[in-house]
Protein backbone atom coordinates (compact mmCIF):
# COMPACT_ATOMS: atom_id res chain seq x y z
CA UNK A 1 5.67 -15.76 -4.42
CA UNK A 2 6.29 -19.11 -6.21
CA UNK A 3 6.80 -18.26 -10.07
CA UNK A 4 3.25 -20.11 -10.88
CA UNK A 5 1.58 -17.82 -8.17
CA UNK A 6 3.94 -14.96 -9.81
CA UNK A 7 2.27 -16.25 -13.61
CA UNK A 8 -1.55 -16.29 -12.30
CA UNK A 9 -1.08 -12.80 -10.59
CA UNK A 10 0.33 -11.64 -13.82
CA UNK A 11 -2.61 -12.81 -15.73
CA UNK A 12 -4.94 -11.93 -13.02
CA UNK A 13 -3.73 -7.95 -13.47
CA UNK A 14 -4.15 -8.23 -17.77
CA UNK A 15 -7.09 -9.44 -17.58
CA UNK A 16 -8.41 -6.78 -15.06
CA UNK A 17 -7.30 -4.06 -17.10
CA UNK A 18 -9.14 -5.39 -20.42
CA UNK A 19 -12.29 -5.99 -18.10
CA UNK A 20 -15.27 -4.29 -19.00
CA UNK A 21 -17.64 -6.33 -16.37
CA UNK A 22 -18.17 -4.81 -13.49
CA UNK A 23 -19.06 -7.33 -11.67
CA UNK A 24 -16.07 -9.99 -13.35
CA UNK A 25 -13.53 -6.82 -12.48
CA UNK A 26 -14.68 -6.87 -8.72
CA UNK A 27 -13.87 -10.63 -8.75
CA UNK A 28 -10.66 -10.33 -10.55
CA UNK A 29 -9.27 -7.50 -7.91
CA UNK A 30 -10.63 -10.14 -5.14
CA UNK A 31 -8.96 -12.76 -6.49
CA UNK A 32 -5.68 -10.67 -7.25
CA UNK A 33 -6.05 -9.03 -3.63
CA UNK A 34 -6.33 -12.74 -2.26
CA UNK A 35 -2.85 -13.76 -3.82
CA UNK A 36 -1.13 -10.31 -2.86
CA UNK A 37 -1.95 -11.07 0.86
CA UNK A 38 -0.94 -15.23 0.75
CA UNK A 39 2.35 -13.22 -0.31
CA UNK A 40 2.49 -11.01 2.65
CA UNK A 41 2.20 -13.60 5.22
CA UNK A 42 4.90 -15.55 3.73
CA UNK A 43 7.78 -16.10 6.07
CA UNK A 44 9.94 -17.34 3.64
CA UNK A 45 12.90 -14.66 3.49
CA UNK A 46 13.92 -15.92 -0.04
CA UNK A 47 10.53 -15.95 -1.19
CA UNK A 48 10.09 -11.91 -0.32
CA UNK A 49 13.28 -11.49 -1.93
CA UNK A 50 12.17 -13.11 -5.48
CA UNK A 51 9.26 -10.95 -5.42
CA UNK A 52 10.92 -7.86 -3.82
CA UNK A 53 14.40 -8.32 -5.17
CA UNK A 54 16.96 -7.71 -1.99
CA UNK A 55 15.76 -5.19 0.01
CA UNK A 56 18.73 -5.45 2.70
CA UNK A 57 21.28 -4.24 0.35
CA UNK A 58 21.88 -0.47 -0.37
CA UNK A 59 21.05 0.96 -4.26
CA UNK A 60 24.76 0.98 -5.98
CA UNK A 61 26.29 4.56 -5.56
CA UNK A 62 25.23 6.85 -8.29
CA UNK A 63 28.64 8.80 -9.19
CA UNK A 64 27.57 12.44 -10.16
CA UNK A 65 30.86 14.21 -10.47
């Protein structure tokens, strides 16, 4: 997700949780359920990976000793 897509979502999700409208909350979540699927069907590898950080790599070793 593009950082202006990533800046609309963001506001998208604040203003749903202020929302006292029922009917402006069901839009909101449509509208915010809209952009979270445009960013599933991206392709783009390094677009996933700005939204998802990279998934490919292993978590660092957590040394417990």
């Amino acid at each position: 997700m593009h950082g202006e897509n990533r800046r609309r979502l963001h506001h998208l999700c604040e203003q749903a949780a202020e929302e006292q409208d029922p009917q402006r909350l069901s839009d909101l979540v449509n509208e915010i359920e809209a952009l979270l699927e445009a960013r599933q069907r991206l392709p783009d590898k390094e677009t996933r990976q700005a939204t998802h950080g990279n998934l490919s790599q292993p978590p660092e070793s957590i040394d417990t000793e």
